[in-house]
Protein backbone atom coordinates (compact mmCIF):
# COMPACT_ATOMS: atom_id res chain seq x y z
CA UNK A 1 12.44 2.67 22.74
CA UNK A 2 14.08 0.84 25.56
CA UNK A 3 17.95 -0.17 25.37
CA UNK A 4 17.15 -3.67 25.99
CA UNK A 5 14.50 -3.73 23.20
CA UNK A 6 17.01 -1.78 20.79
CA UNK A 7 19.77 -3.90 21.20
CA UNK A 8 17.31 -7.28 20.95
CA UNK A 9 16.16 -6.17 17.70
CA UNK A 10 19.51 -4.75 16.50
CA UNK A 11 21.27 -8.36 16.87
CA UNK A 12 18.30 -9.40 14.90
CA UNK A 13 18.74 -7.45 12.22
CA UNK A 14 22.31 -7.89 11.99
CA UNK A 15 22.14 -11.45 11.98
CA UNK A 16 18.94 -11.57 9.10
CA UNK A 17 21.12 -9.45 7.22
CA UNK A 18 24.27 -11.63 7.41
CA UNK A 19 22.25 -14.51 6.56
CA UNK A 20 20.40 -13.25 3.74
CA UNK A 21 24.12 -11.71 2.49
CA UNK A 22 25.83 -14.70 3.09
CA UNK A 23 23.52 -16.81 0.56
CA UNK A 24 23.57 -14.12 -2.28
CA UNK A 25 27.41 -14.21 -2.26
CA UNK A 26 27.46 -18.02 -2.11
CA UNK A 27 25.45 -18.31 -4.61
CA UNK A 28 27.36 -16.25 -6.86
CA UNK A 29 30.44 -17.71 -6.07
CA UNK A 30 29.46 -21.33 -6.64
CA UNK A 31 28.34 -19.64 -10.41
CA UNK A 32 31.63 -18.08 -10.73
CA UNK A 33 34.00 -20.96 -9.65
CA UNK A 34 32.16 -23.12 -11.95
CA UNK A 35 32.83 -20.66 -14.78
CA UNK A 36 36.36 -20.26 -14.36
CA UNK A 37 36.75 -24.42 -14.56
CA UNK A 38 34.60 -24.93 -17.53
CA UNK A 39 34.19 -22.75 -20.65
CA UNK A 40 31.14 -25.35 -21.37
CA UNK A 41 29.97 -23.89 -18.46
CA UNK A 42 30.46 -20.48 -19.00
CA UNK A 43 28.72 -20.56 -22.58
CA UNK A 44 25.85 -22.80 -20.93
CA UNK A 45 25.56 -19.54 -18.19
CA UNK A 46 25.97 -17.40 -20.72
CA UNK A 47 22.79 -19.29 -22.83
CA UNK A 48 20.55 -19.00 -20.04
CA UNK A 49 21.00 -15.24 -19.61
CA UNK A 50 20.04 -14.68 -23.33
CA UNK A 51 16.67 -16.97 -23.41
CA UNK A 52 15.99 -15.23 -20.02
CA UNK A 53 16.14 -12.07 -21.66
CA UNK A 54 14.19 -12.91 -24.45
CA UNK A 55 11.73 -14.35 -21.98
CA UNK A 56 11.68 -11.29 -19.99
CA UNK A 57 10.73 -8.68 -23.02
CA UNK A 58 8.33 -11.14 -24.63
CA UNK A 59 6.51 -11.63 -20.53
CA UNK A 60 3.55 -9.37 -19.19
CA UNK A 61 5.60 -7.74 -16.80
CA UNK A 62 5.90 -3.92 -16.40
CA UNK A 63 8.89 -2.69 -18.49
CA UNK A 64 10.69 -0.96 -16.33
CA UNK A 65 11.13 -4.57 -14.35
CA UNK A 66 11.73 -5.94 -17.33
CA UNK A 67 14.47 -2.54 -17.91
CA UNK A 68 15.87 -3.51 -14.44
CA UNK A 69 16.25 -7.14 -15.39
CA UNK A 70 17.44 -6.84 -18.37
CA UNK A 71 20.46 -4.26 -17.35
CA UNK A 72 21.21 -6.69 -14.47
CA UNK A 73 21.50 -9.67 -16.69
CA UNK A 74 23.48 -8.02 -19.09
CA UNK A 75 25.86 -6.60 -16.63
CA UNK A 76 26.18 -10.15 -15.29
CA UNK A 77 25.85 -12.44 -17.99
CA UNK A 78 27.48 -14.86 -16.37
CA UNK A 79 24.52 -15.47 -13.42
CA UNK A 80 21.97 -13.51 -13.74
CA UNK A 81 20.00 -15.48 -16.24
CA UNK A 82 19.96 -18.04 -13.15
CA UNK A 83 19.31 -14.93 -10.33
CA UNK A 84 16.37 -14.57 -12.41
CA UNK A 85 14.61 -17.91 -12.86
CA UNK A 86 15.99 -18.99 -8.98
CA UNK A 87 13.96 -15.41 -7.96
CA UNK A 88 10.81 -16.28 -10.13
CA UNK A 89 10.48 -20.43 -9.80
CA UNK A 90 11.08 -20.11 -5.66
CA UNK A 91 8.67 -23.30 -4.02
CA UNK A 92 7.90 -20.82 -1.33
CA UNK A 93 6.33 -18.57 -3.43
CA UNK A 94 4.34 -20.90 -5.14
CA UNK A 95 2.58 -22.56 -1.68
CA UNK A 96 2.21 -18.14 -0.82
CA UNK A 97 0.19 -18.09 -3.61
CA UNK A 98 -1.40 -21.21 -3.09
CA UNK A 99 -2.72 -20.04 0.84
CA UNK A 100 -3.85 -16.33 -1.08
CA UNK A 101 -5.98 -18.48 -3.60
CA UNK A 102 -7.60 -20.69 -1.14
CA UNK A 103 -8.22 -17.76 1.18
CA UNK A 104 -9.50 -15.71 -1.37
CA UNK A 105 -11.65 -18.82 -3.12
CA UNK A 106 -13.40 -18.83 0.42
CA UNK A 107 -14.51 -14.55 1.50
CA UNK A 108 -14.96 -13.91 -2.91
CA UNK A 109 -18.71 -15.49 -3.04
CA UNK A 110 -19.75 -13.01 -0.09
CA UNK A 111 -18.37 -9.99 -2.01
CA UNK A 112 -21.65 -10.02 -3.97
CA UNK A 113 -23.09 -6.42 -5.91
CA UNK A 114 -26.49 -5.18 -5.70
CA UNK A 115 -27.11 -4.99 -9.53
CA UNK A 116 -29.56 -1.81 -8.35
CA UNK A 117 -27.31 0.12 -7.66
CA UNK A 118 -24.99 -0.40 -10.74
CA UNK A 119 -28.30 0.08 -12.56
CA UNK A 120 -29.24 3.43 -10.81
CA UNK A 121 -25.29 4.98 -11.10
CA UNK A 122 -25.63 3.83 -14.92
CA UNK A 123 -28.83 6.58 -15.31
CA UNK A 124 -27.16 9.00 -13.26
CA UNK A 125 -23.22 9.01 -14.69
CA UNK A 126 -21.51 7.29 -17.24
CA UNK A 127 -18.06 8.56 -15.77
CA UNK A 128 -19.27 6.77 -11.98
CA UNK A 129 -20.49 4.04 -13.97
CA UNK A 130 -16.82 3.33 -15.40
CA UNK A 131 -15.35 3.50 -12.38
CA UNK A 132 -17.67 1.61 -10.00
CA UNK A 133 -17.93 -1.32 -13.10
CA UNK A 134 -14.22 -2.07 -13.58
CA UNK A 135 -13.84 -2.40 -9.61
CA UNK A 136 -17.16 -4.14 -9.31
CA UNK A 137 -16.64 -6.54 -12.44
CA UNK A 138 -12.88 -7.17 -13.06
CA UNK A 139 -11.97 -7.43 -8.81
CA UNK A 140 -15.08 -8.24 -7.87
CA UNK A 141 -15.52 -5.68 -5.15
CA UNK A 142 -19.12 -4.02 -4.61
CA UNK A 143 -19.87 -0.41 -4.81
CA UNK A 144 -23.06 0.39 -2.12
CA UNK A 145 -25.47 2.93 -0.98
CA UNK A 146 -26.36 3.34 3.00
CA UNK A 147 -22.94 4.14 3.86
CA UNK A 148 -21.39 7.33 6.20
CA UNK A 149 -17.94 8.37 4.84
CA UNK A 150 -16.24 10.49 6.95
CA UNK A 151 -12.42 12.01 5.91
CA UNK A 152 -9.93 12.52 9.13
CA UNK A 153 -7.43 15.09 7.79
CA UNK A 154 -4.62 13.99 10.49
CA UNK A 155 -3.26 10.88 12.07
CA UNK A 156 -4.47 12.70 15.62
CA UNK A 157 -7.77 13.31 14.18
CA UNK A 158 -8.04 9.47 13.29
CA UNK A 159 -6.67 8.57 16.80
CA UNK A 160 -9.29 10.48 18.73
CA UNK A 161 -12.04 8.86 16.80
CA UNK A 162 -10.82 5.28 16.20
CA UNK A 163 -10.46 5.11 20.26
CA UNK A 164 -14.29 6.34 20.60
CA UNK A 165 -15.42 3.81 18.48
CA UNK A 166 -13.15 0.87 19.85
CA UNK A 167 -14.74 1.43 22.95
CA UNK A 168 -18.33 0.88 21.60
CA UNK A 169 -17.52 -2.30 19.99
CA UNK A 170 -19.62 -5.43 21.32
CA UNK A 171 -18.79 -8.45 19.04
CA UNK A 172 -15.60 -8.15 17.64
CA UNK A 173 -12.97 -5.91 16.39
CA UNK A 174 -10.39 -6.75 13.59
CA UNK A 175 -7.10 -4.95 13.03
CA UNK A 176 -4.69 -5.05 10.20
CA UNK A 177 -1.67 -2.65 10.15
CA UNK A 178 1.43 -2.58 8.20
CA UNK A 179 3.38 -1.63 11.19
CA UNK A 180 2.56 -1.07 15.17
CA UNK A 181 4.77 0.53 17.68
CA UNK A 182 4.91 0.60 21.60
CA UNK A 183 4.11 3.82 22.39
CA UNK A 184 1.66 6.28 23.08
CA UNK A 185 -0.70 5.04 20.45
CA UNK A 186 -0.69 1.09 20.23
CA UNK A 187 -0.20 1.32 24.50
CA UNK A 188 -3.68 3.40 24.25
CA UNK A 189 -5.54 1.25 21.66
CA UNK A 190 -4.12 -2.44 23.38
CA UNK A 191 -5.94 -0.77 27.03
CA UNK A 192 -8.97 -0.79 25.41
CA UNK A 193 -8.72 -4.06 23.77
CA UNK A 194 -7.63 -6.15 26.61
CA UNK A 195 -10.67 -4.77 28.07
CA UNK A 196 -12.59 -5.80 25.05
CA UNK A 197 -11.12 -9.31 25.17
CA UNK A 198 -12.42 -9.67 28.78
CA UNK A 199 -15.71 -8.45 28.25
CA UNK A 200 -15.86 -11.63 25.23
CA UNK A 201 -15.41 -9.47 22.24
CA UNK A 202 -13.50 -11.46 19.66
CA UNK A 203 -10.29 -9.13 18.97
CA UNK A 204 -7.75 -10.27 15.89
CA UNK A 205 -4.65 -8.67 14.82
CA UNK A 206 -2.72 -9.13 11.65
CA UNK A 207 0.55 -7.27 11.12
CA UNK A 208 3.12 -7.41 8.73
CA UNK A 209 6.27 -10.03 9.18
CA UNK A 210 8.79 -7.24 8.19
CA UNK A 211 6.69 -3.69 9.05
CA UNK A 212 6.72 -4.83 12.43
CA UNK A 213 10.43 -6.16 12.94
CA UNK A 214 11.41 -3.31 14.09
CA UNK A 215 8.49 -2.46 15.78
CA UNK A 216 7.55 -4.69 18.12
CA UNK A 217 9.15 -7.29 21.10
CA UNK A 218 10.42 -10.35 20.00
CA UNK A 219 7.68 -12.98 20.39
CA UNK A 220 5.47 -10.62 21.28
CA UNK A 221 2.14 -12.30 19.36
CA UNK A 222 2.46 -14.94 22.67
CA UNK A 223 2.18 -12.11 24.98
CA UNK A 224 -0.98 -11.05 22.94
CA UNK A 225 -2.29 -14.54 22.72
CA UNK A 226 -2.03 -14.38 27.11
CA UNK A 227 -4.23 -11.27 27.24
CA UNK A 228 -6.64 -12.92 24.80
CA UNK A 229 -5.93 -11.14 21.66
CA UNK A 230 -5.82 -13.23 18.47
CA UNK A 231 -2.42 -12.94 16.22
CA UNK A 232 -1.52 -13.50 12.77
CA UNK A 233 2.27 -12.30 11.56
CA UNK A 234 1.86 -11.65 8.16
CA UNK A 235 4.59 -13.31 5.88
CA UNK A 236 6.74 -13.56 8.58
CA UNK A 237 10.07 -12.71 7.60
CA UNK A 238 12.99 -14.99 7.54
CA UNK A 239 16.54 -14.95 6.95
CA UNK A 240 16.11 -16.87 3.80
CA UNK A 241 16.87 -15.12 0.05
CA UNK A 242 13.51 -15.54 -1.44
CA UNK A 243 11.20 -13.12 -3.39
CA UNK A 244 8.56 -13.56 -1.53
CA UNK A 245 9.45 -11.34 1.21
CA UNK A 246 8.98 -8.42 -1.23
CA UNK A 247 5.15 -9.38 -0.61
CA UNK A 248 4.27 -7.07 2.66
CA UNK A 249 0.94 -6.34 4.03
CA UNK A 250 1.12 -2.37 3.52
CA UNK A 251 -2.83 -2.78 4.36
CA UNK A 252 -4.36 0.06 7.41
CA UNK A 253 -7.87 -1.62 8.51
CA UNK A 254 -10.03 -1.67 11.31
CA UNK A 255 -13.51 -3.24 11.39
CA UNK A 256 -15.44 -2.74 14.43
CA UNK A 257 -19.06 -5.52 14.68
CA UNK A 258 -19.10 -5.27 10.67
CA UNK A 259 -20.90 -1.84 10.78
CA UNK A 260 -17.82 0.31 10.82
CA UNK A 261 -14.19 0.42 9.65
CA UNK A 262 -11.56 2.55 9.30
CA UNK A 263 -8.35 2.77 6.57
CA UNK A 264 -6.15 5.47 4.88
CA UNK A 265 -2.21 5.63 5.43
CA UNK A 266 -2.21 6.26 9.05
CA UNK A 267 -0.39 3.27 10.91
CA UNK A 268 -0.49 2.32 14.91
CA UNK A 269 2.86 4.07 15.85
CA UNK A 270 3.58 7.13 17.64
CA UNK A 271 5.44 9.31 14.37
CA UNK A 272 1.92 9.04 12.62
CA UNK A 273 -0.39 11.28 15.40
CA UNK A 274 3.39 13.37 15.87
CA UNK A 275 3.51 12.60 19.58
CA UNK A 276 7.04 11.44 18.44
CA UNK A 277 8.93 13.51 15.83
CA UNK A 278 11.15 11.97 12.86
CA UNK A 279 10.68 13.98 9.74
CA UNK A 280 9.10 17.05 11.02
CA UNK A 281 4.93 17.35 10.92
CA UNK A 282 3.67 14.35 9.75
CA UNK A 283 0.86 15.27 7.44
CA UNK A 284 -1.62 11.77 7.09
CA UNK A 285 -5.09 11.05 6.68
CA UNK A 286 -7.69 8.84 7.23
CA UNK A 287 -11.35 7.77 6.51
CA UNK A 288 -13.91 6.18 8.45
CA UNK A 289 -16.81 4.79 7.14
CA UNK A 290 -20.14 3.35 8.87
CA UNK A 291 -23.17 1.20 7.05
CA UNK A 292 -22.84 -1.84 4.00
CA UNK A 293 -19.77 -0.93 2.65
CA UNK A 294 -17.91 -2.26 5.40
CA UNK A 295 -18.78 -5.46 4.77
CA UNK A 296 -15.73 -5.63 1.83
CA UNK A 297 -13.33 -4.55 4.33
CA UNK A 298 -14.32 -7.37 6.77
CA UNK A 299 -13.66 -9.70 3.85
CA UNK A 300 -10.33 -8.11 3.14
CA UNK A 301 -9.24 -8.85 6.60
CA UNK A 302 -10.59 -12.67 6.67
CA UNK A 303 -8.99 -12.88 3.43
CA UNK A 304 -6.00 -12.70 4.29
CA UNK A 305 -6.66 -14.03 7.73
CA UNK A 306 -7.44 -17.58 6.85
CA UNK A 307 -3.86 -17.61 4.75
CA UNK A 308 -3.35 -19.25 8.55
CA UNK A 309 -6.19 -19.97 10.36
CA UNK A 310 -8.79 -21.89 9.99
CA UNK A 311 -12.18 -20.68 8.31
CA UNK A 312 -14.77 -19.58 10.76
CA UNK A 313 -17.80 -21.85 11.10
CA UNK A 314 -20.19 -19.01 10.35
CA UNK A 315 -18.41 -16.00 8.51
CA UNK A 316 -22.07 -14.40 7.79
CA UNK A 317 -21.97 -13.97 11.46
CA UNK A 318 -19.71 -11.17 10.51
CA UNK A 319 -21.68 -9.71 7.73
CA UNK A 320 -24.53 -8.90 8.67
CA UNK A 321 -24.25 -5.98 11.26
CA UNK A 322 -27.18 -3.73 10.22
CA UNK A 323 -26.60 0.12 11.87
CA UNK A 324 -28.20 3.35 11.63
CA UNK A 325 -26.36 5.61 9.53
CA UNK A 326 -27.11 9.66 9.25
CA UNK A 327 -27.32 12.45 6.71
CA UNK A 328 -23.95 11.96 5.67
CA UNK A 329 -24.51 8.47 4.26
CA UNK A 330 -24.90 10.22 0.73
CA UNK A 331 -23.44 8.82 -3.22
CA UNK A 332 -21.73 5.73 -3.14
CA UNK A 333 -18.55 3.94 -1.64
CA UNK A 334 -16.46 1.26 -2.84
CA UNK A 335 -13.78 0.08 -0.86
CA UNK A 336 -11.07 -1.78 -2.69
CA UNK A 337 -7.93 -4.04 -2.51
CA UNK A 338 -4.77 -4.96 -4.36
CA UNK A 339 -2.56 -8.18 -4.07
CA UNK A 340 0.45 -9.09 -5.93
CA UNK A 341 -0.36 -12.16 -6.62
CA UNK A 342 -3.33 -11.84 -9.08
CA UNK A 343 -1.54 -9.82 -12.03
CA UNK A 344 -4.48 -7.39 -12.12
CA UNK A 345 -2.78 -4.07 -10.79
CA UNK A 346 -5.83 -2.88 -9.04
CA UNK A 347 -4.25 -0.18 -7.47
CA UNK A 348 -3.01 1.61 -10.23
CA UNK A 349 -5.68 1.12 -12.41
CA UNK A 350 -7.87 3.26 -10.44
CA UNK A 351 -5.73 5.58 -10.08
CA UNK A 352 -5.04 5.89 -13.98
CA UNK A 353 -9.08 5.91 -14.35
CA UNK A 354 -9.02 8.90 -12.09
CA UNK A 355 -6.83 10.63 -13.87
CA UNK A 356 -8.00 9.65 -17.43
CA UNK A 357 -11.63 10.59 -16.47
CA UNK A 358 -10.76 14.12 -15.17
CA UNK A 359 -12.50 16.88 -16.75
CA UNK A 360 -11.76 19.94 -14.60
CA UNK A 361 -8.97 18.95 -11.73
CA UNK A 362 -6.97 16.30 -9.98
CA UNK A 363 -5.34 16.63 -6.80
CA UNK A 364 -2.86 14.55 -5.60
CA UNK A 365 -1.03 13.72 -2.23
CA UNK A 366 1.86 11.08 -1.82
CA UNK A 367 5.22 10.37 -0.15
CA UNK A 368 6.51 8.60 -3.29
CA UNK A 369 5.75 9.97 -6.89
CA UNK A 370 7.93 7.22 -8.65
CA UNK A 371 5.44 6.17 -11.34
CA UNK A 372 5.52 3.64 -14.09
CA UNK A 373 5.76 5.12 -17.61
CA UNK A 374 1.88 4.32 -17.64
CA UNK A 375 1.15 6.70 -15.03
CA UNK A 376 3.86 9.46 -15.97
CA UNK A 377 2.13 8.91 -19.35
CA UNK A 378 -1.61 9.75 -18.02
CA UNK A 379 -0.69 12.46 -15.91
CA UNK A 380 1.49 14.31 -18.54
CA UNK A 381 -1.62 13.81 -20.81
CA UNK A 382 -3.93 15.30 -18.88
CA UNK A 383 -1.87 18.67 -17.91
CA UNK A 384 -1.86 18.98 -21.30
CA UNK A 385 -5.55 18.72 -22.32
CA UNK A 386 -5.67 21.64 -19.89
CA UNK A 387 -6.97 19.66 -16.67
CA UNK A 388 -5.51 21.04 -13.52
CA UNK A 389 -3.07 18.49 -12.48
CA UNK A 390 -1.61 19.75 -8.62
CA UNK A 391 0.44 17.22 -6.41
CA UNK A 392 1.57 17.57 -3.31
CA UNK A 393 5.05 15.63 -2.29
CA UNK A 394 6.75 15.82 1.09
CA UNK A 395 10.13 18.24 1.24
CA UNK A 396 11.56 16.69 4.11
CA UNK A 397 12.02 12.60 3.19
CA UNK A 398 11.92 9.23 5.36
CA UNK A 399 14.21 7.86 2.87
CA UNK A 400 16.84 9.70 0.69
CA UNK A 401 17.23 7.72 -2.06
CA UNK A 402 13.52 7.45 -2.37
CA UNK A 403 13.06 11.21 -1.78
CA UNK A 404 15.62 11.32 -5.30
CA UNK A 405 14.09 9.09 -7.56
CA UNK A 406 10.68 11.00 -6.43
CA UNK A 407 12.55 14.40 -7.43
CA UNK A 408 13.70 12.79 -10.74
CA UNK A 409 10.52 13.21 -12.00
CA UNK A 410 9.42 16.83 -11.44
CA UNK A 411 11.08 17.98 -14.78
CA UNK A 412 9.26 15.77 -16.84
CA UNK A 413 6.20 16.15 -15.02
CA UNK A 414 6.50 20.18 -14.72
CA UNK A 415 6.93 20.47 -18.44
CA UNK A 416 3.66 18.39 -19.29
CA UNK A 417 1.94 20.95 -16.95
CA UNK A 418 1.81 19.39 -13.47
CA UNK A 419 1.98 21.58 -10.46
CA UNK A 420 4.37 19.95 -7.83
CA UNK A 421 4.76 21.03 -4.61
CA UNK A 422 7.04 20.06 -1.46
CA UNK A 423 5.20 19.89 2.35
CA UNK A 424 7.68 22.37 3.90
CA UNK A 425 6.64 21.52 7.36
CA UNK A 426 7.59 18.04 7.30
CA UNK A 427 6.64 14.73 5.43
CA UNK A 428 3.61 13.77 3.85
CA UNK A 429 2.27 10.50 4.08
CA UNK A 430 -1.45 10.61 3.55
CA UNK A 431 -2.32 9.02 0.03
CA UNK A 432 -5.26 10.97 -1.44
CA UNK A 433 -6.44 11.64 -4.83
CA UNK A 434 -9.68 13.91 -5.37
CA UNK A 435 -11.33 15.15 -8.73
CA UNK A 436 -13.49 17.28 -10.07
CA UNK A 437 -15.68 17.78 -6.50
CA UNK A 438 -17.46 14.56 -7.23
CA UNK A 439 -14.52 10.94 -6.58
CA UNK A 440 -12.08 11.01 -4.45
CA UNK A 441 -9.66 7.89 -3.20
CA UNK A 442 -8.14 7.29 -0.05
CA UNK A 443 -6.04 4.59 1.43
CA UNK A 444 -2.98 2.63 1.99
CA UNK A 445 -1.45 3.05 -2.04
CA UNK A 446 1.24 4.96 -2.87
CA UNK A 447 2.54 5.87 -6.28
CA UNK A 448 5.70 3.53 -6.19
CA UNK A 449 6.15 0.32 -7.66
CA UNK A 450 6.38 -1.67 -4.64
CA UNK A 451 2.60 -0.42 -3.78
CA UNK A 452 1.39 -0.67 -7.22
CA UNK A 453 3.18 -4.58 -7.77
CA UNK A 454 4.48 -5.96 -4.88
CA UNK A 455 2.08 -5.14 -1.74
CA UNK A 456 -1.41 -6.40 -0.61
CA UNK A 457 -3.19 -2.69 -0.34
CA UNK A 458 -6.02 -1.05 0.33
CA UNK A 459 -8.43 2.01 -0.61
CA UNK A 460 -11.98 3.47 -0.39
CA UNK A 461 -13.62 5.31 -3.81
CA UNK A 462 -15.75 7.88 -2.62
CA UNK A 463 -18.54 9.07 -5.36
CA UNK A 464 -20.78 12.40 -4.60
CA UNK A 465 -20.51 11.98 -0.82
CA UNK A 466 -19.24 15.16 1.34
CA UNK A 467 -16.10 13.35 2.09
CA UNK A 468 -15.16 14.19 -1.34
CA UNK A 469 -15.03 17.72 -0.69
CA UNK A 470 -13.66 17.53 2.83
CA UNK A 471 -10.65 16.00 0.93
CA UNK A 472 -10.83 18.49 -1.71
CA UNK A 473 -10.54 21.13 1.19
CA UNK A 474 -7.60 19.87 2.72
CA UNK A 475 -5.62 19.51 0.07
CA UNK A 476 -6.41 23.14 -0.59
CA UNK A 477 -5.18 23.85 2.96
CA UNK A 478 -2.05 21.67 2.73
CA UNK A 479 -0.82 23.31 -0.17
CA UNK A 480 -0.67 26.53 1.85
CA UNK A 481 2.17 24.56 3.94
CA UNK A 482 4.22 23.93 0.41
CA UNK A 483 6.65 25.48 -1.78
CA UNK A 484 5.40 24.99 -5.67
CA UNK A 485 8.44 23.54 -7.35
CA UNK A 486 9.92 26.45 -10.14
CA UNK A 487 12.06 25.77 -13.18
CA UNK A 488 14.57 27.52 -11.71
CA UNK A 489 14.41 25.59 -8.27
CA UNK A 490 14.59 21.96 -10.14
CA UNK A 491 17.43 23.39 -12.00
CA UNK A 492 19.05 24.00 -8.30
CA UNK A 493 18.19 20.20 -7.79
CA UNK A 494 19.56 18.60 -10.63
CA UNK A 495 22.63 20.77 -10.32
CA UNK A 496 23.45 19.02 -6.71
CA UNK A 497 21.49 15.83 -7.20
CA UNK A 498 21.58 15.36 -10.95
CA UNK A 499 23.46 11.98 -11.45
CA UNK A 500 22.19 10.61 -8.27
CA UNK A 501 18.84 10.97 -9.53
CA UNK A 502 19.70 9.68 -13.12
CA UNK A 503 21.46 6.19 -11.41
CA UNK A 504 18.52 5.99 -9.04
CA UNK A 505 15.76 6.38 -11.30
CA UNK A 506 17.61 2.79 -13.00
CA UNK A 507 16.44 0.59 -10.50
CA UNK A 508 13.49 2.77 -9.51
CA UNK A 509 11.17 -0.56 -9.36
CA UNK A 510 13.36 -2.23 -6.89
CA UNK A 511 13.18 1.17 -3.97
């Protein structure tokens, strides 16, 4: 990273932060001198924290936000009633939602299911059937047939391919990353697509307002826009106290001419194919897939595309990209999303159906195990009805405090019957859950809350395809790079880390 660029984006920062600071303590302030000039006031403060309260625990929310909420507003009777209803009643996040709608009122009708191939998986598995329905049904994404799945075990593995197959693309090429980085990486990718963009393919780009603030040049979209690349900045973040910031495009696709596409947790910077070291090895993965399924992930992308540009004339033009596909094109694949702004948790409903339909194992790799007490719930459950429940966890962390919380819940976990073991080489980042040699996931979601609630995500169900068992394999090799997690050694944990975790695990849905 170049000096100038560092000390650019450090002013930047400083300056967001300051602003964003400044409001919070304003606001607070203007609450508090009122208070102390008015016991009307204070009583009328006072009132709104207790119907806010009683709001909160009779709402739909997840209770552990409604935990954190409530602990806030009790500690701070005084304004957090108002911090509340000023977070959830914010005009900018109702014209955010407003934009998602229309977006997603435009790409739904083309997200259509071939009722033949529900009917076929119906005769062949109820457990399939379950699966492919609810996604199919309730979020009204497809499952298909005629599609290659192919897993990449390592961001380098996903780099090497995903340049091949940028370089065969004719019509257009769409790209939407959570964050991209100068570097070795993005500088090889953005070669090939300015060389794209002469040759008339149409390139697009979306990344994330916040993932890439750090990331990238300062106004560095217009020097896109001069080589002919399309831009959107996702959410773009401001210096403004609003909610909707906590909204971030945590989404990895590519879609190459609508016949092939690529996703997983692998983003365009230089820590994710370790040509740059942070936290050791970076363990990630990847899938690529070729043939119909990839129509759902072009969708995805215009989805959230037209949030600011305008809708494309003929978006079928897009769709229909018919390409051979080979042996491997075997089973099914479903590729899914998940947006915040539906209140269907897509995301972790999946996951839960994985791990409620086990019958024999399920495998799991993430850099944050900080579930909800739904998920702690299901996996406890099904360690003990004797399914193998193994997950792997990074040892060396991005983030501490995350790295705690994630900790805090090996005891409870371990004592249910989950295996849980550390990455000793460095951090894992892939997000992979296999089961039972026959579904496997694979995307952008972690186990966290801000994943499973808060950010637009991504994922690809893979049913009876060799994929599955690619990703079966690799876990199995991972986990000869990990240290299983002992009584005794979580013992050692809690004896350093103990309160830490306890205080951290409070406001576990805010990390």
């Amino acid at each position: 990273m170049h000096k100038k660029y560092l000390k650019s984006f450090t002013g930047r920062l400083i300056i967001t932060a300051l602003f964003a600071v400044l409001q919070i303590v304003l606001y607070i302030a203007t609450l508090v001198t009122l208070s102390t000039y008015s016991i009307a006031i204070s009583v009328a403060l006072t009132v709104i924290s207790i119907i806010t309260v009683v709001y909160i625990i009779n709402g739909n929310k997840n209770p552990a936000y409604k935990l954190t909420w409530t602990v806030t507003i009790l500690i701070f009777p005084l304004f957090g009633g108002l911090m509340y209803l000023a977070a959830s009643l914010q005009t900018s996040t109702f014209l955010f939602k407003k934009k998602a709608a229309k977006a997603n009122a435009i790409v739904e009708p083309y997200l259509i299911q071939d009722t033949k191939i529900t009917d076929e998986i119906r005769k062949k598995s109820r457990t399939t059937a379950a699966h492919a329905s609810y996604l199919a049904n309730k979020a009204s994404f497809p499952v298909y047939k005629n599609t290659e799945a192919r897993f990449l075990p390592t961001g380098e593995v996903k780099f090497e391919v995903l340049l091949e197959e940028l370089k065969k693309a004719k019509k257009f090429i769409f790209l939407e990353y959570f964050i991209i980085q100068e570097g070795v990486m993005w500088d090889s990718i953005l070669k090939i697509l300015i060389e794209k963009a002469k040759a008339g393919v149409d390139i697009r780009i979306i990344w994330d307002g916040m993932g890439c603030m750090s990331a990238l040049p300062k106004n560095y979209d217009k020097v896109l826009a001069g080589l002919g690349i399309k831009v959107m900045i996702f959410n773009p973040f401001i210096p403004v106290a609003t909610v909707i910031q906590n909204n971030r495009d945590h989404r990895k696709i590519v879609v190459i001419d609508g016949h092939t596409a690529f996703t997983g947790g692998i983003n365009l910077a230089d820590e994710y194919i370790n040509a740059y070291e942070r936290f050791g090895y970076w363990k990630d993965s990847a899938i690529m897939i070729r043939g119909d399924a990839v129509k759902s992930f072009t969708l995805m992308f215009l989805g959230n595309w037209y949030m600011a540009h305008p809708v494309d004339k003929n978006i079928t033009d897009f769709l229909h990209n018919p390409v051979m596909v080979t042996q491997n094109a075997h089973g099914y694949v479903q590729p899914y999303a998940d947006t915040p702004l539906d209140g269907e948790c897509v995301g972790e409903l999946v996951y839960f159906n994985l791990i409620n339909k086990a019958k024999d194992y399920i495998y799991i790799m993430t850099p944050y195990l900080i579930p909800d007490n739904e998920l702690l719930t299901a996996l406890c459950f099904a360690a003990k009805s004797g399914i193998d429940v193994r997950i792997i966890t990074p040892h060396i962390p991005d983030k501490w405090y995350v790295f705690e919380v994630t900790r805090s819940f090996y005891g409870q976990l371990m004592d249910s019957g989950v295996r849980i073991y550390e990455y000793t080489p460095g951090f894992v980042h892939s997000k992979t859950v296999v089961s039972d040699d026959h579904i496997a996931a694979v995307g952008s979601i972690n186990f966290d809350y801000r994943s499973l609630y808060l950010h637009f995500e991504c994922a690809t169900l893979v049913y009876d395809n060799p994929a599955v068992i690619e990703m079966r394999n690799d876990f199995l090799e991972t986990l000869k790079s990990c240290e299983e997690i002992t009584p005794e050694s979580y013992k050692k944990m809690r004896g350093r880390h103990g309160l830490v975790m306890s205080l951290l695990k409070l406001i576990a849905p805010l990390l």
